[in-house]
Protein backbone atom coordinates (compact mmCIF):
# COMPACT_ATOMS: atom_id res chain seq x y z
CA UNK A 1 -53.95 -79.49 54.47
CA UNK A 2 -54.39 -75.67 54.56
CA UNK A 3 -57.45 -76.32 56.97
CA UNK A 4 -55.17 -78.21 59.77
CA UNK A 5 -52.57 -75.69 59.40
CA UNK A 6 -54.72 -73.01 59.63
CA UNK A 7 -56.38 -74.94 63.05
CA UNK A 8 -53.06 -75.65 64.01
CA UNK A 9 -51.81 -72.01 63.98
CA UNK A 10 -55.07 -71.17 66.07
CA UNK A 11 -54.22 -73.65 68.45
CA UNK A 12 -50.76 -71.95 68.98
CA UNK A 13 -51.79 -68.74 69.23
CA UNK A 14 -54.60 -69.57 71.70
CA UNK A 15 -51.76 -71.65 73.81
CA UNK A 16 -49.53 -68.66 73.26
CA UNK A 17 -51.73 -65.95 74.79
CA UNK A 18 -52.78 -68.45 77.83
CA UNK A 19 -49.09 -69.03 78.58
CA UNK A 20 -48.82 -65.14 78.40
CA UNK A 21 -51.75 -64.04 80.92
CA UNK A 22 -50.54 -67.20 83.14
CA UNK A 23 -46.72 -65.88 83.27
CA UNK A 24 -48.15 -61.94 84.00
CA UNK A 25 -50.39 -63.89 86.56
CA UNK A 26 -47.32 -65.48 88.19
CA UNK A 27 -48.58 -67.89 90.39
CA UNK A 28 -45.23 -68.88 91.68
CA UNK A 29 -44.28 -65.88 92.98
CA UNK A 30 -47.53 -65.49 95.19
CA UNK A 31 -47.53 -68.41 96.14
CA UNK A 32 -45.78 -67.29 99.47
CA UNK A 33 -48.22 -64.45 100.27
CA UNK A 34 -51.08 -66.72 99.62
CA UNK A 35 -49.63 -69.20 102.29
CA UNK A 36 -49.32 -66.02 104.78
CA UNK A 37 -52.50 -64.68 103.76
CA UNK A 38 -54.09 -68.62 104.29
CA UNK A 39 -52.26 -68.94 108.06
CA UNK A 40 -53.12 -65.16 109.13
CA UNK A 41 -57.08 -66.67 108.41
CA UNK A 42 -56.43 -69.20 110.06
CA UNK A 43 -54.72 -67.88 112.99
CA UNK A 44 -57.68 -65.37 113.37
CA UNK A 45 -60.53 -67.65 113.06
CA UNK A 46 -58.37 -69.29 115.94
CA UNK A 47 -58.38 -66.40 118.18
CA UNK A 48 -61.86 -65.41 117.40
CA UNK A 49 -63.00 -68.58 118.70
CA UNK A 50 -61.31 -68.35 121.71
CA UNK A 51 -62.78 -64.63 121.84
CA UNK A 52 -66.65 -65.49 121.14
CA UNK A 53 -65.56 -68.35 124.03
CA UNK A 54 -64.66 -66.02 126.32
CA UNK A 55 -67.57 -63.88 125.28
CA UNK A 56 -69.78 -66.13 126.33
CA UNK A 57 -69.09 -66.45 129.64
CA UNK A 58 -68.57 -62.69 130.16
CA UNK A 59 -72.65 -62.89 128.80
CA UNK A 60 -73.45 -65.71 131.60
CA UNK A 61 -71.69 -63.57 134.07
CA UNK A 62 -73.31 -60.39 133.65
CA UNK A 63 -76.63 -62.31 133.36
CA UNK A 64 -75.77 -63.25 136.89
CA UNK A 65 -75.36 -60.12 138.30
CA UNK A 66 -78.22 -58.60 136.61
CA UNK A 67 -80.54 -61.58 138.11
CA UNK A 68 -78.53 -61.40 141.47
CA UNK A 69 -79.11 -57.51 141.19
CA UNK A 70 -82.69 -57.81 140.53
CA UNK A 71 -83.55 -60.63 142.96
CA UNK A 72 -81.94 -57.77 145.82
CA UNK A 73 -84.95 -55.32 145.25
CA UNK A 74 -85.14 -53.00 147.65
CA UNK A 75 -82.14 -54.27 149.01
CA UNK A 76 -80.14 -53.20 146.53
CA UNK A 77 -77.03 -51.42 147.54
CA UNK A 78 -74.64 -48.91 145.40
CA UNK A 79 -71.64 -51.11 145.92
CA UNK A 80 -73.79 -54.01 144.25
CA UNK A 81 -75.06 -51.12 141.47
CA UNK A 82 -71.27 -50.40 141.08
CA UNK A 83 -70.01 -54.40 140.34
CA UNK A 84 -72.89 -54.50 137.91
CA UNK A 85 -72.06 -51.51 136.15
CA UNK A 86 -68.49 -52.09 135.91
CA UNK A 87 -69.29 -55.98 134.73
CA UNK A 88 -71.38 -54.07 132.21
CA UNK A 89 -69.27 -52.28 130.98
CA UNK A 90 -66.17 -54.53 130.64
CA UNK A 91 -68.03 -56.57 128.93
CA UNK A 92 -69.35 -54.03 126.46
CA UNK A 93 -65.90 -53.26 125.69
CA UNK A 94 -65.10 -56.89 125.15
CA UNK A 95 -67.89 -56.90 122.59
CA UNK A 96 -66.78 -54.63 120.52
CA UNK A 97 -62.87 -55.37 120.89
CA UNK A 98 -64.13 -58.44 118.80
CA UNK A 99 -66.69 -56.59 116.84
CA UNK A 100 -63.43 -54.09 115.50
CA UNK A 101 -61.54 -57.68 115.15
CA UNK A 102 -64.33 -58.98 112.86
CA UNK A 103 -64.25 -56.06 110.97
CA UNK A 104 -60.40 -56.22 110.46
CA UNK A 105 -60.14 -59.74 109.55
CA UNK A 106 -63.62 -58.68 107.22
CA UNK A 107 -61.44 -55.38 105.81
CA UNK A 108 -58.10 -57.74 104.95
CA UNK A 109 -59.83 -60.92 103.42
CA UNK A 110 -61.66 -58.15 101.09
CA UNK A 111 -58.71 -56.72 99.88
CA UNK A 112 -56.55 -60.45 99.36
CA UNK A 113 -59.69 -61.27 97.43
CA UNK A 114 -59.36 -58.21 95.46
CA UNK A 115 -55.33 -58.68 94.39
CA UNK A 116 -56.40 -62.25 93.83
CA UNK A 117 -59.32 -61.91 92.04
CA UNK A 118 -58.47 -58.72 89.81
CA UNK A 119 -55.18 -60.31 87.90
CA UNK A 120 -56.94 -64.13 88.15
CA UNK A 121 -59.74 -62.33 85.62
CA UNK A 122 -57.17 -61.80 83.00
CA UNK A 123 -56.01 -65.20 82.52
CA UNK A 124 -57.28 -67.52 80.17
CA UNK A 125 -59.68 -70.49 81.69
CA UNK A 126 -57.32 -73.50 81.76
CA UNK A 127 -59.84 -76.05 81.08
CA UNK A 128 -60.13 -74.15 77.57
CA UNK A 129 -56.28 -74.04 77.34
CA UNK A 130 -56.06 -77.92 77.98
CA UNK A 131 -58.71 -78.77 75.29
CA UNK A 132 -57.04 -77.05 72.77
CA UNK A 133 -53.57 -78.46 73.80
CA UNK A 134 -55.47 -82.11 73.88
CA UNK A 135 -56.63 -80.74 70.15
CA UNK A 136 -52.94 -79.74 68.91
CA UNK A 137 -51.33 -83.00 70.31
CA UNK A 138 -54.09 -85.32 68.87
CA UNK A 139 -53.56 -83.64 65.33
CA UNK A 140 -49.71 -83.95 65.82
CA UNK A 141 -49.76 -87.39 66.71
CA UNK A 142 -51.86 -87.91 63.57
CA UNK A 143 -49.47 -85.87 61.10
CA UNK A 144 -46.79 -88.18 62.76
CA UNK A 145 -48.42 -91.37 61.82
CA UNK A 146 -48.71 -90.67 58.56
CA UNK A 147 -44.99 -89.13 58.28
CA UNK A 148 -44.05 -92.55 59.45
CA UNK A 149 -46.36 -94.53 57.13
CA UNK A 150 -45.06 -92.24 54.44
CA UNK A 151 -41.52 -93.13 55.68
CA UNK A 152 -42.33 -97.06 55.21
CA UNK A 153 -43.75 -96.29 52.36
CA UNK A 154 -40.84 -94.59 50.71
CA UNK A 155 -38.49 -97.08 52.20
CA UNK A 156 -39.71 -99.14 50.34
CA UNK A 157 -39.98 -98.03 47.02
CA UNK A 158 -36.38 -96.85 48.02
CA UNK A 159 -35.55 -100.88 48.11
CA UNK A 160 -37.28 -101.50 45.17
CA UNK A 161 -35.16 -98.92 43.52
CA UNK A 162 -32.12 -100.16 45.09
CA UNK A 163 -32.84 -103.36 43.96
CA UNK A 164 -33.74 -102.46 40.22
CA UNK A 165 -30.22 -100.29 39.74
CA UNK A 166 -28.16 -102.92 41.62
CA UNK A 167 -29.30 -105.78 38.89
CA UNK A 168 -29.22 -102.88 36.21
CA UNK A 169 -25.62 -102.30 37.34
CA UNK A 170 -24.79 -105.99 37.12
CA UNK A 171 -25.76 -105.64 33.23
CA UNK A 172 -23.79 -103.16 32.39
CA UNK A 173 -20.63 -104.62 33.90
CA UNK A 174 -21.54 -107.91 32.17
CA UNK A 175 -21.90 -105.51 28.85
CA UNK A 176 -18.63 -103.86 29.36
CA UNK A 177 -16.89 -106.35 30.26
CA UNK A 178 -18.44 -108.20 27.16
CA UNK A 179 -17.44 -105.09 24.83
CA UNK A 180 -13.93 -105.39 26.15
CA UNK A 181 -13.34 -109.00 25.02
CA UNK A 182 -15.07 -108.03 21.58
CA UNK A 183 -12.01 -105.46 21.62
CA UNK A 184 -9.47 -107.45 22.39
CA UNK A 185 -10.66 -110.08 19.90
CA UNK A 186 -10.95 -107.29 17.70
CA UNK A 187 -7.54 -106.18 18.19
CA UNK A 188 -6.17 -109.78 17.79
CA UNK A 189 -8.16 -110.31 15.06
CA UNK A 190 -6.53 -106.98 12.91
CA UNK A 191 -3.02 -108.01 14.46
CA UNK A 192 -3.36 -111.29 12.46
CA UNK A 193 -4.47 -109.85 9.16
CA UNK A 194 -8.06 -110.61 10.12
CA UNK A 195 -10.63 -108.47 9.10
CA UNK A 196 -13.48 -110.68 10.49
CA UNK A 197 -14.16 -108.39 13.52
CA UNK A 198 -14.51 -111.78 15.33
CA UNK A 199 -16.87 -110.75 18.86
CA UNK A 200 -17.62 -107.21 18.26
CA UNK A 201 -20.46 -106.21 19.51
CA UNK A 202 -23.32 -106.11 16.73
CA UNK A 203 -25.61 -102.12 16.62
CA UNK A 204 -28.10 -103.68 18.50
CA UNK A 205 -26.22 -104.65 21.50
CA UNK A 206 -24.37 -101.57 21.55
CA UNK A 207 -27.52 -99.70 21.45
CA UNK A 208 -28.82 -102.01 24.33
CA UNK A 209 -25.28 -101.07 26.04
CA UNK A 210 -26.81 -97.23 25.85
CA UNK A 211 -29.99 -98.04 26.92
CA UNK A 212 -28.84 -99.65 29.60
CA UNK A 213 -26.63 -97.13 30.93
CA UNK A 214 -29.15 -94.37 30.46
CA UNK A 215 -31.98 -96.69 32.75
CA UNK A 216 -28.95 -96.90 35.41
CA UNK A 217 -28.37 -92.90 35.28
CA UNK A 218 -32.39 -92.56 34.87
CA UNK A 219 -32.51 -94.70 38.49
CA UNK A 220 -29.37 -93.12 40.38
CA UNK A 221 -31.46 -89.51 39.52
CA UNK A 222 -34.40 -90.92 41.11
CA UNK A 223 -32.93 -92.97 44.01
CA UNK A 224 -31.16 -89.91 45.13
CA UNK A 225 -35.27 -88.03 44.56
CA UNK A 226 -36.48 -90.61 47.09
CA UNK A 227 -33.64 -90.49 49.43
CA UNK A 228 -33.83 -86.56 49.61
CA UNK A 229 -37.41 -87.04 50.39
CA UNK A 230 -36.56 -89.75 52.97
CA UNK A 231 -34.39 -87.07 54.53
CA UNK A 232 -37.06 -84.12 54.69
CA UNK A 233 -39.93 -86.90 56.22
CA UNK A 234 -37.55 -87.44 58.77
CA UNK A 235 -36.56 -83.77 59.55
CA UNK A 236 -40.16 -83.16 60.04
CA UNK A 237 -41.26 -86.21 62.35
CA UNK A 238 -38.43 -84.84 64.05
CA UNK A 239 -40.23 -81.51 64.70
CA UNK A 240 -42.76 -83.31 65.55
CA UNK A 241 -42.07 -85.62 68.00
């Protein structure tokens, strides 16, 4: 008993300090910058596409000129020179437009992961948590069962008991009412000049008389035992459940 209690009170705590780091961790509330954080990711892998599209035919175009450029040879005039630099060089500057991009989106998912990752560390694993919920419940559900066999069990000594002081009680009344006959005869008897105490009870079935009003005490003390235990088995499957 004092090794399940102990187990349970581990149990608790263990549940305890999850539910603590998991409240501190507040997943609720971040919930709503995880969503932004989630769509600005996705609207920038969106717009890189279309940027590394667009790149690409900047690349084929420049390729062009250079060929066209080359294939001129001698021929080659400044105005030509001029197109290919300035194709060059726009497309240079596209480059690294999405190169400083890259590096932004590279900069803010660092940091989310950081503020995610940094507070998610503190809280306890919840595949742990759930095994040792699993663990409490199971040894609840057992203390429960046997609260409730205890119950039946009680119930029905409490019957038997029942049973035993209503028959005891039917005794006695037979006894009293047996003694108050013998009295009245008695008192006839005396008023006549009788001495013969006619049907007075003898000793011995006065002493029964005792007995038998001590056994019906001796069961009322221990009926209301069993019911007061009936009453605290109940209180705790109440807890429990």
């Amino acid at each position: 008993m004092t090794s399940k209690s102990t187990n349970n009170s581990s149990d608790l705590a263990s549940l305890q300090s999850a539910l603590t780091s998991w409240s501190n961790f507040n997943l609720t509330d971040r919930r709503p910058h995880l969503d932004n954080t989630a769509q600005s990711i996705l609207d920038a892998k969106e717009t890189s596409l279309k940027a590394r599209k667009q790149l690409g035919e900047l690349t084929k175009s420049l390729k062009r000129a250079v060929k066209t450029t080359t294939d001129l040879g001698d021929n080659i005039t400044k105005e030509t020179v001029s197109n290919l630099s300035n194709e060059t060089k726009s497309t240079i500057k596209k480059y690294q437009e999405e190169i400083d991009a890259l590096t932004r989106r590279c900069k803010i998912a660092e940091s989310n992961f950081v503020q995610l990752y940094q507070p998610l560390y503190e809280c306890v694993d919840p595949a742990v948590v759930l095994v040792d919920a699993i663990r409490l419940m199971e040894g609840r559900d057992g203390q429960v069962n046997n609260l409730l066999k205890a119950m039946e069990e009680m119930n029905g000594e409490i019957e038997i008991v029942r049973n035993e002081k209503s028959t005891l009680e039917n005794v006695l009344v037979e006894k009293d009412i047996e003694l108050k006959e013998a009295k009245e005869n008695n008192n006839n008897s005396s008023g006549s000049g009788n001495d013969v105490p006619g049907g007075a009870l003898s000793l011995a079935e006065r002493e029964e008389l005792i007995r038998l009003r001590s056994e019906v005490s001796e069961y009322e003390v221990e009926f209301r035992g069993l019911k007061n235990q009936d009453i605290t088995i109940r209180k705790l499957e109440s807890e429990f459940i």
